[in-house]
C-alpha atoms as a PDB file:
ATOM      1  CA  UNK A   1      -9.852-103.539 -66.294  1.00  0.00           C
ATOM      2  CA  UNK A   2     -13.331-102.378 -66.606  1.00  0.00           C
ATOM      3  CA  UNK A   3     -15.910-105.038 -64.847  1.00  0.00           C
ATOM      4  CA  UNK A   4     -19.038-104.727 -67.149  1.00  0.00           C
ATOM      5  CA  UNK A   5     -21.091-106.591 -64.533  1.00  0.00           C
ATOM      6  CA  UNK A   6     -21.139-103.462 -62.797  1.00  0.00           C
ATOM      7  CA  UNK A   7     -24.016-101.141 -63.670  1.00  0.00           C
ATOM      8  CA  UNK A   8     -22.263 -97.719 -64.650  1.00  0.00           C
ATOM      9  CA  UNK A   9     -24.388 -95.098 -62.428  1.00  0.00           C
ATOM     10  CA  UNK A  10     -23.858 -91.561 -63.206  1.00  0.00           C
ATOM     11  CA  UNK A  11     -24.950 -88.592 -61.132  1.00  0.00           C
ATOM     12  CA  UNK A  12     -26.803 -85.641 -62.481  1.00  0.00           C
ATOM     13  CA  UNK A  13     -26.130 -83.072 -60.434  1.00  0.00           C
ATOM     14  CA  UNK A  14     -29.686 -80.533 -61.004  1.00  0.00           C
ATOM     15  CA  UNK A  15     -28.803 -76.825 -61.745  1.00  0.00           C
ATOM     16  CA  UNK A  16     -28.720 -74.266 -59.486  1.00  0.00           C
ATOM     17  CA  UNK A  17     -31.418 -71.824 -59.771  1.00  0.00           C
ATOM     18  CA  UNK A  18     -31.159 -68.573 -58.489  1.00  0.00           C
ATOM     19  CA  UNK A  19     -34.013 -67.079 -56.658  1.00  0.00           C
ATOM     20  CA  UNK A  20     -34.442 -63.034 -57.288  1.00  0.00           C
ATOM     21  CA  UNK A  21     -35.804 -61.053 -54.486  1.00  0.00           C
ATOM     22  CA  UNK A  22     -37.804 -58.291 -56.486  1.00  0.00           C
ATOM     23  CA  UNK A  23     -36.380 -54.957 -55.660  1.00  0.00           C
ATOM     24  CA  UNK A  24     -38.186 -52.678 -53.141  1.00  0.00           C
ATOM     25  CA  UNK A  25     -40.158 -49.967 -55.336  1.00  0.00           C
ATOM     26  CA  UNK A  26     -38.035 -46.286 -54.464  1.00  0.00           C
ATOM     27  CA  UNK A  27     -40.958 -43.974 -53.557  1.00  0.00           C
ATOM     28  CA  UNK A  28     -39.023 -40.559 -53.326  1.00  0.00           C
ATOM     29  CA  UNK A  29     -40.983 -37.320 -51.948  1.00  0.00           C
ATOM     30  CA  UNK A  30     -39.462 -33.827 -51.011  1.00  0.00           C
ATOM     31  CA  UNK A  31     -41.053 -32.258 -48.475  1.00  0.00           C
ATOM     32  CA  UNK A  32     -40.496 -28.407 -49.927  1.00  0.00           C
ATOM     33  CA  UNK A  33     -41.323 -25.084 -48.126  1.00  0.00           C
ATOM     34  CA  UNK A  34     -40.327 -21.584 -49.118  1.00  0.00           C
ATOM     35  CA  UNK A  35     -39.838 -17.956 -47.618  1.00  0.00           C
ATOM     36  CA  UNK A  36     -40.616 -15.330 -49.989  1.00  0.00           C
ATOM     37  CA  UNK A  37     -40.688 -10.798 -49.846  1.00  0.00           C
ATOM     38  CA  UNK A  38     -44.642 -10.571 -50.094  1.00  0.00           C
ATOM     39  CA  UNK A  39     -47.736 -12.500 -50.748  1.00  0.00           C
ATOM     40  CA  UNK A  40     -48.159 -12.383 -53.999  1.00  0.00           C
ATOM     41  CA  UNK A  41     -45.715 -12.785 -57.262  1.00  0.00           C
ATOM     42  CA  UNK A  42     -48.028 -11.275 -59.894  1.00  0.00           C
ATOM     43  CA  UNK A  43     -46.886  -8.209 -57.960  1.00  0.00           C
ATOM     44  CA  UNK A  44     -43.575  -8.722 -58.489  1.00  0.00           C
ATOM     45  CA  UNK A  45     -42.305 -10.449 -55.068  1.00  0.00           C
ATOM     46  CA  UNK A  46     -39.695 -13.504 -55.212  1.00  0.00           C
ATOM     47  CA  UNK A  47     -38.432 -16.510 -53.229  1.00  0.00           C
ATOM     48  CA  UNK A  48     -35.833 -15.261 -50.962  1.00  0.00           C
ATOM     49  CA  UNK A  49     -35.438 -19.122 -49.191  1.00  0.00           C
ATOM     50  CA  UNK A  50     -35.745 -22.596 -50.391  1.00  0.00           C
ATOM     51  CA  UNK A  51     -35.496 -25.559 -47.900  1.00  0.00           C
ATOM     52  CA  UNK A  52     -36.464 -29.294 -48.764  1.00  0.00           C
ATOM     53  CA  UNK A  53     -36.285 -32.274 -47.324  1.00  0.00           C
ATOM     54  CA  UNK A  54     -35.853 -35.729 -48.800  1.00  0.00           C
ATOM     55  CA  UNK A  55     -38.301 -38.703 -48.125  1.00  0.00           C
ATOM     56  CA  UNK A  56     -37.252 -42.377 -49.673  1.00  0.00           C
ATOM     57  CA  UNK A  57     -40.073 -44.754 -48.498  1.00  0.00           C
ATOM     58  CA  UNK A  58     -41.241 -42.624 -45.878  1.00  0.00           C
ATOM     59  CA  UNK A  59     -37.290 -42.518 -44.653  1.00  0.00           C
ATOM     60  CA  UNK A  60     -35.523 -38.663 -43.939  1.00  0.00           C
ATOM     61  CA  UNK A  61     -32.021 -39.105 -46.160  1.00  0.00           C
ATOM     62  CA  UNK A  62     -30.576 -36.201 -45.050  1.00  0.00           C
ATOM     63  CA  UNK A  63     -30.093 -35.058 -48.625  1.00  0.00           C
ATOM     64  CA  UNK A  64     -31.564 -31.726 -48.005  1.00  0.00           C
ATOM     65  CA  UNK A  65     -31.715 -28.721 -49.986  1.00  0.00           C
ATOM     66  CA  UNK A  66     -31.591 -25.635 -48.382  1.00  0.00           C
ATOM     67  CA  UNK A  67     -30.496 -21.814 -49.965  1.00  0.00           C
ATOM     68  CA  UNK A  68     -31.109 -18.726 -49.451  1.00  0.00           C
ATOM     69  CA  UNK A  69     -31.750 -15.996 -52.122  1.00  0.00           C
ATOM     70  CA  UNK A  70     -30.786 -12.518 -53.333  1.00  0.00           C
ATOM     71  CA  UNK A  71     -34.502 -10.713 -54.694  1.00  0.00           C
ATOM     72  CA  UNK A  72     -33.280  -7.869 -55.794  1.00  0.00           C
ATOM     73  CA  UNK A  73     -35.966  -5.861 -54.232  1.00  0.00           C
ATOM     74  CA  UNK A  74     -36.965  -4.718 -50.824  1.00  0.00           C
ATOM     75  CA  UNK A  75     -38.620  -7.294 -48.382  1.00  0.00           C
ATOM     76  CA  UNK A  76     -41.791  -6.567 -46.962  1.00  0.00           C
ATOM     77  CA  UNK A  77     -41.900  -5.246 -43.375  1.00  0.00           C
ATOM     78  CA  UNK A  78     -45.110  -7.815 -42.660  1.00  0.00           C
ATOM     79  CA  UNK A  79     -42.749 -10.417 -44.116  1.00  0.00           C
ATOM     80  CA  UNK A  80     -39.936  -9.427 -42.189  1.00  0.00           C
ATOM     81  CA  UNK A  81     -42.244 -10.279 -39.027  1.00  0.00           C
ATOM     82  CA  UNK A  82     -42.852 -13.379 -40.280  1.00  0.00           C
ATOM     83  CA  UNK A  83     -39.525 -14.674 -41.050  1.00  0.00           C
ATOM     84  CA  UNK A  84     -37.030 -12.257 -40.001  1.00  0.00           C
ATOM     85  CA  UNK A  85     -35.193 -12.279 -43.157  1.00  0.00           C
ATOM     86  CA  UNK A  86     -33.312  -8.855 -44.431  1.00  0.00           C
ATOM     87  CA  UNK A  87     -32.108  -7.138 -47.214  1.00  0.00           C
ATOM     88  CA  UNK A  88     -28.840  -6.782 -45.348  1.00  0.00           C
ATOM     89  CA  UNK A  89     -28.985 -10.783 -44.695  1.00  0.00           C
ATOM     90  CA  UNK A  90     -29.457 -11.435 -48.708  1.00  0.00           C
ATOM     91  CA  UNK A  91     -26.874  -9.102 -49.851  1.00  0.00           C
ATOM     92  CA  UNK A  92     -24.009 -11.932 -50.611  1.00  0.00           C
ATOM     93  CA  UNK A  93     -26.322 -14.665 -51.592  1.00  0.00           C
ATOM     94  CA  UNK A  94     -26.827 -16.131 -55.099  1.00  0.00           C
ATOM     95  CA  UNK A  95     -30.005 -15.374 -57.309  1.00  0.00           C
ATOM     96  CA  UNK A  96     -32.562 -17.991 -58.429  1.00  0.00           C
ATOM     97  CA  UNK A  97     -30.923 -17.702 -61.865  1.00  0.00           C
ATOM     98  CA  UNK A  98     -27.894 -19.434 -60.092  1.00  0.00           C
ATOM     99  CA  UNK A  99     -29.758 -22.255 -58.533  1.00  0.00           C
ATOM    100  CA  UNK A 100     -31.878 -23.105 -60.844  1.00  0.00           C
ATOM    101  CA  UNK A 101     -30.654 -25.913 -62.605  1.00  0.00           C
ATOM    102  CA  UNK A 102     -29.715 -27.550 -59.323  1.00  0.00           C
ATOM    103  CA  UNK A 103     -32.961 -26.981 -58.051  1.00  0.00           C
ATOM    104  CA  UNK A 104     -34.747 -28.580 -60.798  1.00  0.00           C
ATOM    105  CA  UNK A 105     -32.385 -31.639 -60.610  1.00  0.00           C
ATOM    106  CA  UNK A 106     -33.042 -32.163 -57.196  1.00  0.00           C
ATOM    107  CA  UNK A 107     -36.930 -32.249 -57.698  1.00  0.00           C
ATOM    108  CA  UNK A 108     -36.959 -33.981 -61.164  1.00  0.00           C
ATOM    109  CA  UNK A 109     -39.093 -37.315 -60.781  1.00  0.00           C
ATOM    110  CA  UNK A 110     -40.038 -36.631 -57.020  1.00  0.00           C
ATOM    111  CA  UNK A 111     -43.828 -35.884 -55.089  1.00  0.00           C
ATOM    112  CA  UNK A 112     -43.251 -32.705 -53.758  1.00  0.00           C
ATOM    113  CA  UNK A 113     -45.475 -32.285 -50.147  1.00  0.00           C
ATOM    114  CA  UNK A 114     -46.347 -28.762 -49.648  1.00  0.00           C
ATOM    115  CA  UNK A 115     -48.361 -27.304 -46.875  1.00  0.00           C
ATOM    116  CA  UNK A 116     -50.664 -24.599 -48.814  1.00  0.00           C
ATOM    117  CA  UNK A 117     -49.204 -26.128 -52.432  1.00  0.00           C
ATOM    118  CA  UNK A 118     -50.717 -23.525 -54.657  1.00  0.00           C
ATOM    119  CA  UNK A 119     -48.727 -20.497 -52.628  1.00  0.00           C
ATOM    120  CA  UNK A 120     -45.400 -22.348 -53.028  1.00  0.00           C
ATOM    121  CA  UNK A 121     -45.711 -23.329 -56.512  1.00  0.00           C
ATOM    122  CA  UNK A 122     -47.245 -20.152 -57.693  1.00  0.00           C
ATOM    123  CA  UNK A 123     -43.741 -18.444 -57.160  1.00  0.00           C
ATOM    124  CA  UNK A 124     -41.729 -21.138 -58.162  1.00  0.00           C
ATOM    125  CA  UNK A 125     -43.266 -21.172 -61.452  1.00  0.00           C
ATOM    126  CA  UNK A 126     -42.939 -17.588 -61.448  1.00  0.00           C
ATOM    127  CA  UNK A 127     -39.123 -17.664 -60.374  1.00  0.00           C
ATOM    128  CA  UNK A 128     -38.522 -20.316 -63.350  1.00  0.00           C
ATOM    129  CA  UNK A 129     -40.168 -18.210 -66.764  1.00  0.00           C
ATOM    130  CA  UNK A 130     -38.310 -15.436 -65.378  1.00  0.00           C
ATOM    131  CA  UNK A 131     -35.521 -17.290 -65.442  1.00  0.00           C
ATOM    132  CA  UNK A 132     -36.125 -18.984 -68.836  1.00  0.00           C
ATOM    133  CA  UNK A 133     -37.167 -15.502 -70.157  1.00  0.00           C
ATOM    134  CA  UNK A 134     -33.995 -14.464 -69.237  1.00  0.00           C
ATOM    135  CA  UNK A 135     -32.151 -17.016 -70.519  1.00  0.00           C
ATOM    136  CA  UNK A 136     -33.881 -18.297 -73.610  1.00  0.00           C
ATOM    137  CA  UNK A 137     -34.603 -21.503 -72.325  1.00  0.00           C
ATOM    138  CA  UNK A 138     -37.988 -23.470 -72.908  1.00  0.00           C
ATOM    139  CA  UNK A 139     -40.736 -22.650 -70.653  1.00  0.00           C
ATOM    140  CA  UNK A 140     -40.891 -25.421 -67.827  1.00  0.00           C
ATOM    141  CA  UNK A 141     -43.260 -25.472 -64.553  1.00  0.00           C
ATOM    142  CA  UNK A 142     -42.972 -27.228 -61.890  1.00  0.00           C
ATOM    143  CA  UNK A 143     -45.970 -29.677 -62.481  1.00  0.00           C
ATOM    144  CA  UNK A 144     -44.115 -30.854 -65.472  1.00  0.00           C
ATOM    145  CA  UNK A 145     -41.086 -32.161 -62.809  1.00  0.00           C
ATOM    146  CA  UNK A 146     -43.224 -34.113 -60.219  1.00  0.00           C
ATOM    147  CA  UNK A 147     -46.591 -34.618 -58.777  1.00  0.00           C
ATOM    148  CA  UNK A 148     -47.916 -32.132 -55.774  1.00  0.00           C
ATOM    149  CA  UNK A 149     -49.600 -33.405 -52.635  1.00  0.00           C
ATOM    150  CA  UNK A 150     -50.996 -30.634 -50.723  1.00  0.00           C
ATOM    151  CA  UNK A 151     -50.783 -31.227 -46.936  1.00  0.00           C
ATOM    152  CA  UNK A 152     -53.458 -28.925 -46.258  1.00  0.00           C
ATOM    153  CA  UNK A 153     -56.022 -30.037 -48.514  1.00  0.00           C
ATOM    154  CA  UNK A 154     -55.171 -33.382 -46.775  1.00  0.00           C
ATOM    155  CA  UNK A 155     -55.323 -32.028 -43.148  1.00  0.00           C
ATOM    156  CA  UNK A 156     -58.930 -29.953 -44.528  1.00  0.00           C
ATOM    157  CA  UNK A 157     -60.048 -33.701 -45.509  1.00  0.00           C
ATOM    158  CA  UNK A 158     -58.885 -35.255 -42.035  1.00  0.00           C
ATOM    159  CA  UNK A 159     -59.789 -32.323 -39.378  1.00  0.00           C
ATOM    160  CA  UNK A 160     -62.571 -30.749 -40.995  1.00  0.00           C
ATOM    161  CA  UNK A 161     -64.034 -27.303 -39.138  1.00  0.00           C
ATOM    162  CA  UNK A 162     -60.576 -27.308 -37.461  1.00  0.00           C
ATOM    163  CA  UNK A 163     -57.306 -25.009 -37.880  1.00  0.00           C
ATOM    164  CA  UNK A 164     -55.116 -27.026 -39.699  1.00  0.00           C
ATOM    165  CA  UNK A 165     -51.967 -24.587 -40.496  1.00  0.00           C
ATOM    166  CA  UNK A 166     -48.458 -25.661 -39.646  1.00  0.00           C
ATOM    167  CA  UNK A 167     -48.258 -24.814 -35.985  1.00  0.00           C
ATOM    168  CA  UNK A 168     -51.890 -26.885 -35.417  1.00  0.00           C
ATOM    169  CA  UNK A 169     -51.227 -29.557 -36.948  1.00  0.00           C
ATOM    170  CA  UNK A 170     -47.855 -29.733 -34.804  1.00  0.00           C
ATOM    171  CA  UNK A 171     -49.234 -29.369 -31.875  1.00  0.00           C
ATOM    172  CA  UNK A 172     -52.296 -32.210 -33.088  1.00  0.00           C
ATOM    173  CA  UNK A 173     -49.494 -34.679 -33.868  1.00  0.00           C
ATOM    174  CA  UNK A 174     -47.260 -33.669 -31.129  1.00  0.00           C
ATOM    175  CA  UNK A 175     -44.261 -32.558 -33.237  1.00  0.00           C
ATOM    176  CA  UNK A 176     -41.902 -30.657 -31.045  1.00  0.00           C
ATOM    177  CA  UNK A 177     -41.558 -26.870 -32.631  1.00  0.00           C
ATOM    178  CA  UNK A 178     -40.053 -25.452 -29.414  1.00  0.00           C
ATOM    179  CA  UNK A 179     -36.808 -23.996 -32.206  1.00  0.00           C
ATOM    180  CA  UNK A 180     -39.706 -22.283 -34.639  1.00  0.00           C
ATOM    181  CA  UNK A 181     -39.242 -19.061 -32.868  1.00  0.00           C
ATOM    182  CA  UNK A 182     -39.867 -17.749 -36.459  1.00  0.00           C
ATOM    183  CA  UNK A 183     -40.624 -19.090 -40.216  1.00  0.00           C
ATOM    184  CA  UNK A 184     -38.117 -20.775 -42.120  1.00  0.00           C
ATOM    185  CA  UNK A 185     -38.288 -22.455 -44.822  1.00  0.00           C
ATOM    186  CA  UNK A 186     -35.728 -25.656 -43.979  1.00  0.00           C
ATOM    187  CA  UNK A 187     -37.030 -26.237 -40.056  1.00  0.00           C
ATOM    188  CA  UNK A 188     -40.668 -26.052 -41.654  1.00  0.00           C
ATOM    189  CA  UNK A 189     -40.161 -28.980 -44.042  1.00  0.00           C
ATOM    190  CA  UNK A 190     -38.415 -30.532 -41.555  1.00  0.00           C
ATOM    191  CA  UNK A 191     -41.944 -29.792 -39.295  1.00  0.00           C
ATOM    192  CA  UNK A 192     -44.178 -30.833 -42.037  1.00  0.00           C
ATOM    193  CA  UNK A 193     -42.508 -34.233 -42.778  1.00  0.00           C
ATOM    194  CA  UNK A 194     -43.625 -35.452 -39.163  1.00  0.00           C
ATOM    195  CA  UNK A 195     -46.831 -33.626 -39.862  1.00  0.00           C
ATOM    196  CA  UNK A 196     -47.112 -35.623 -43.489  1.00  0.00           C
ATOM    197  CA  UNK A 197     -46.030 -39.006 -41.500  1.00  0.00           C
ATOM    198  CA  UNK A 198     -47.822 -39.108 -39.037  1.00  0.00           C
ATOM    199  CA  UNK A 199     -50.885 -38.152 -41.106  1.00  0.00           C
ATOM    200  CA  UNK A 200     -50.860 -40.700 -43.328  1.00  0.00           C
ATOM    201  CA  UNK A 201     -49.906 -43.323 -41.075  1.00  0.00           C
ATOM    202  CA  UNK A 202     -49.708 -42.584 -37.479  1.00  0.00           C
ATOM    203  CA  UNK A 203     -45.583 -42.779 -37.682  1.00  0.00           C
ATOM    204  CA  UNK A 204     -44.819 -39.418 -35.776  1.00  0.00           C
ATOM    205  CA  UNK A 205     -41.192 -40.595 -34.971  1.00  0.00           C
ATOM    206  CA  UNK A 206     -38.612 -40.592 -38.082  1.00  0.00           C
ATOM    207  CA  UNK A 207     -35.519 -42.902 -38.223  1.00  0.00           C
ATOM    208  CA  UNK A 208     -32.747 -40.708 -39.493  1.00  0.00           C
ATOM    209  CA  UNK A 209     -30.491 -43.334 -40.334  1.00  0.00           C
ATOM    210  CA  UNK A 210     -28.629 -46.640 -39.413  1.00  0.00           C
ATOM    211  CA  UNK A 211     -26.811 -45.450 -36.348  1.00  0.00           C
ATOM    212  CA  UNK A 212     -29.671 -44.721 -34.038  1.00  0.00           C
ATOM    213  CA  UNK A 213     -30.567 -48.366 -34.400  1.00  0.00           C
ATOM    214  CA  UNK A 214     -27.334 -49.619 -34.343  1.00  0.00           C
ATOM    215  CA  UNK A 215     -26.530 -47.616 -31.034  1.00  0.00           C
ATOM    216  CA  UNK A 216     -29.307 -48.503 -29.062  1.00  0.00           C
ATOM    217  CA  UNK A 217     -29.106 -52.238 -30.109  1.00  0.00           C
ATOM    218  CA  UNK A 218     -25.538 -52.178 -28.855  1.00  0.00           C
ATOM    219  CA  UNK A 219     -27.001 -51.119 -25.362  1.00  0.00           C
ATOM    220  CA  UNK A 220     -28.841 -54.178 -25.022  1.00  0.00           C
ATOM    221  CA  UNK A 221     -27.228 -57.279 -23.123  1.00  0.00           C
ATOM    222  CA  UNK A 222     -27.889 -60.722 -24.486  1.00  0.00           C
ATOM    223  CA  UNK A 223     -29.949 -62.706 -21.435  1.00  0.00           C
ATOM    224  CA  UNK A 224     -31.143 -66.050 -21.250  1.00  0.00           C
ATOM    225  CA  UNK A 225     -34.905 -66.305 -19.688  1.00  0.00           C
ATOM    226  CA  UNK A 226     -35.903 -69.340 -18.111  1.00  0.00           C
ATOM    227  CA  UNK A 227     -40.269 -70.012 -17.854  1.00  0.00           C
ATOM    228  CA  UNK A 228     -41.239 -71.757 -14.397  1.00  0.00           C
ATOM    229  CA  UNK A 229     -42.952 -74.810 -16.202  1.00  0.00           C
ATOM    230  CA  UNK A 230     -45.625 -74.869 -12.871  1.00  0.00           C
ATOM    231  CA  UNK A 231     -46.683 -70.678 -13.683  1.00  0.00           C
ATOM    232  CA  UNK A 232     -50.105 -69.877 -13.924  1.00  0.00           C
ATOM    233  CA  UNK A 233     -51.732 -70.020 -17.421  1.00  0.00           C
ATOM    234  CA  UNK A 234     -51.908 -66.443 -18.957  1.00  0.00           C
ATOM    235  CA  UNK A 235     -55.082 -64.450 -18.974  1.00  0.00           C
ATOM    236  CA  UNK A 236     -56.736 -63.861 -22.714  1.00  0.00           C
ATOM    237  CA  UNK A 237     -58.724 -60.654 -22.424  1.00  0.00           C
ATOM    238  CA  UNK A 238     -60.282 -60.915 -25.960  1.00  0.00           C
ATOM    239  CA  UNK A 239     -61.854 -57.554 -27.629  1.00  0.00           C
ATOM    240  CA  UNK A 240     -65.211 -57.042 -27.348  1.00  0.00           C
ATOM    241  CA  UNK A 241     -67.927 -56.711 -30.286  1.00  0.00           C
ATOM    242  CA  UNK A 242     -67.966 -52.622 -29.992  1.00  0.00           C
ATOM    243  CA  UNK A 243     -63.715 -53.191 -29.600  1.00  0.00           C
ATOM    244  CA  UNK A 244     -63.527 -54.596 -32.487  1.00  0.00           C
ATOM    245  CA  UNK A 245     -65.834 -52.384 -34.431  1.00  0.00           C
ATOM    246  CA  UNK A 246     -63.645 -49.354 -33.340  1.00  0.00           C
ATOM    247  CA  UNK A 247     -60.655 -51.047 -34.646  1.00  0.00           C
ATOM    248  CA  UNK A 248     -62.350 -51.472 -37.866  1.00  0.00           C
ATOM    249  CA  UNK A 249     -63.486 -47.835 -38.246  1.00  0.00           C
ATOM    250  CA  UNK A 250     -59.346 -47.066 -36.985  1.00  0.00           C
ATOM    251  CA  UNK A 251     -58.035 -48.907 -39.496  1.00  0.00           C
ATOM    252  CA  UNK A 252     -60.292 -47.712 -42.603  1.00  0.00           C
ATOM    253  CA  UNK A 253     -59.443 -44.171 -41.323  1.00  0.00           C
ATOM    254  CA  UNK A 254     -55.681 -44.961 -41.892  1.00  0.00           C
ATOM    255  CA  UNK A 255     -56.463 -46.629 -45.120  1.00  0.00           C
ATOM    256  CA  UNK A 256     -58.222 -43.812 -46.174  1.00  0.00           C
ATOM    257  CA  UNK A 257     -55.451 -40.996 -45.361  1.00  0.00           C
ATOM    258  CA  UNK A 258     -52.792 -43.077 -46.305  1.00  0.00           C
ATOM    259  CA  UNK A 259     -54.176 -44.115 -50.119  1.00  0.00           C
ATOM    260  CA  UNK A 260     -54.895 -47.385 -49.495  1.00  0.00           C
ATOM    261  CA  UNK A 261     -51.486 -48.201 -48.239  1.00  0.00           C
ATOM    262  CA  UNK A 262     -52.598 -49.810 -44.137  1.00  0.00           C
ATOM    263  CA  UNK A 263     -50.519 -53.046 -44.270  1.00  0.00           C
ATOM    264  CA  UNK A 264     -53.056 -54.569 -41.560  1.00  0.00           C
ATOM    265  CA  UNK A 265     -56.321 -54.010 -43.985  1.00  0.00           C
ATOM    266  CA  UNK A 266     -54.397 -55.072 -46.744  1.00  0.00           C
ATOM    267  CA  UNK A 267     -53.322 -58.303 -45.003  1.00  0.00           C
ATOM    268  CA  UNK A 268     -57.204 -58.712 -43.820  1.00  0.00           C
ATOM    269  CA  UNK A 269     -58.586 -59.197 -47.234  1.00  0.00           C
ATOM    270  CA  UNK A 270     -55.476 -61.139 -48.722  1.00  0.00           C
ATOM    271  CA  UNK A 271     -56.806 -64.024 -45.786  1.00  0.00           C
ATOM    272  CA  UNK A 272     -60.446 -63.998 -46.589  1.00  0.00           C
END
């Protein structure tokens, strides 16, 4: 028996809402060096190696691409120096024509970092219309797969008056290079993406992947740490005027070489 004296209360339970936690923007850059027979491909030299390197958000993946490639003509004994790659070496390996499609996959969408851009990408375009030439396909260069960042047009901009090839810059940014007994073109990606880094941002370290972290977090003990409630107050040493002005000019530097990406100036001017 219902008692109607009774107020009837009923409970509205409010929906759920489900926050979304915008998705960090992929940033994807290969760092890309070759090794070619000559200097120059208008006289008819060609790419014998390929190595690059994959950054996502500033992060090595480990999704590298590395080959190396039959010219079908003899290498230059200056290159040879350079490099130490032979005819003999080349013999079994595949031609451009048989990479090629791979090769563009893997740089479709991407920034490629190159170290001396215009040397690079003047015989990759040259490798790909012989290739469409020689297969009927539509012309395509390489500017029409990604955007090019030139690492030493950026290093000319940073260091002026100062050498600024590959070994400099490693030795500026102490990169260890003590394996580049010669030129190749995988190990110098892998060179020029702590170059790039720590250009643009100081970072001259690179965390490979999960496991490093995981292993050396697994070496540390949980301890408790007790504070003597009687201990001296600590000691504020605050920066000085000219201190602070130095930081300043530091951290508009990194702005500057890193495209307006320093998290510290942007958080400056979101607080004023």
């Amino acid at each position: 028996m219902i008692n109607r004296n009774k107020e009837l209360i009923t409970r509205v339970e409010k929906p759920t809402v489900k926050k979304t936690v915008p998705k960090e923007k992929k940033i994807r850059q290969i760092v890309l060096d070759t090794e070619t027979t000559g200097l120059s491909p208008e006289e008819g030299h060609r790419i014998i190696e390929i190595g690059g390197v994959e950054l996502i958000n500033r992060r090595l993946t480990q999704n590298n691409f590395h080959v190396y490639l039959q010219p079908d003509r003899d290498i230059d004994n200056g290159a040879i120096k350079i490099h130490g790659i032979t005819n003999e070496f080349l013999s079994d390996k595949p031609r451009f024509g048989d990479i090629a499609e791979e090769f563009i996959n893997y740089l479709r969408g991407a920034e490629l970092i190159i170290h001396n851009a215009s040397f690079d990408i003047g015989f990759i375009n040259a490798e790909l219309t012989r290739w469409h030439t020689e297969n009927g396909k539509n012309l395509l260069k390489i500017n029409e797969l990604c955007t090019i960042l030139d690492t030493l047009a950026l290093a000319r901009t940073t260091h002026p008056g100062q050498r600024n090839n590959l070994d400099a810059l490693c030795k500026r940014y102490n990169v260890d290079q003590t394996q580049r007994t010669k030129h190749g073109a995988l190990l110098d990606a892998e060179l020029l993406a702590q170059v790039y880094l720590a250009m643009t941002s100081g970072q001259s370290t690179l965390i490979l992947n999960s496991s490093v972290t995981n292993n050396m977090q697994s070496n540390v003990t949980n301890q408790q740490c007790y504070i003597n409630p009687n201990r001296s107050p600590l000691l504020i040493v605050r920066a000085s005027v000219e201190e602070e002005m130095l930081h300043q000019e530091r951290l508009q530097q990194i702005d500057k070489n890193s495209s307006g990406q320093c998290l510290w100036v942007k958080t400056i001017q979101n607080n004023f």
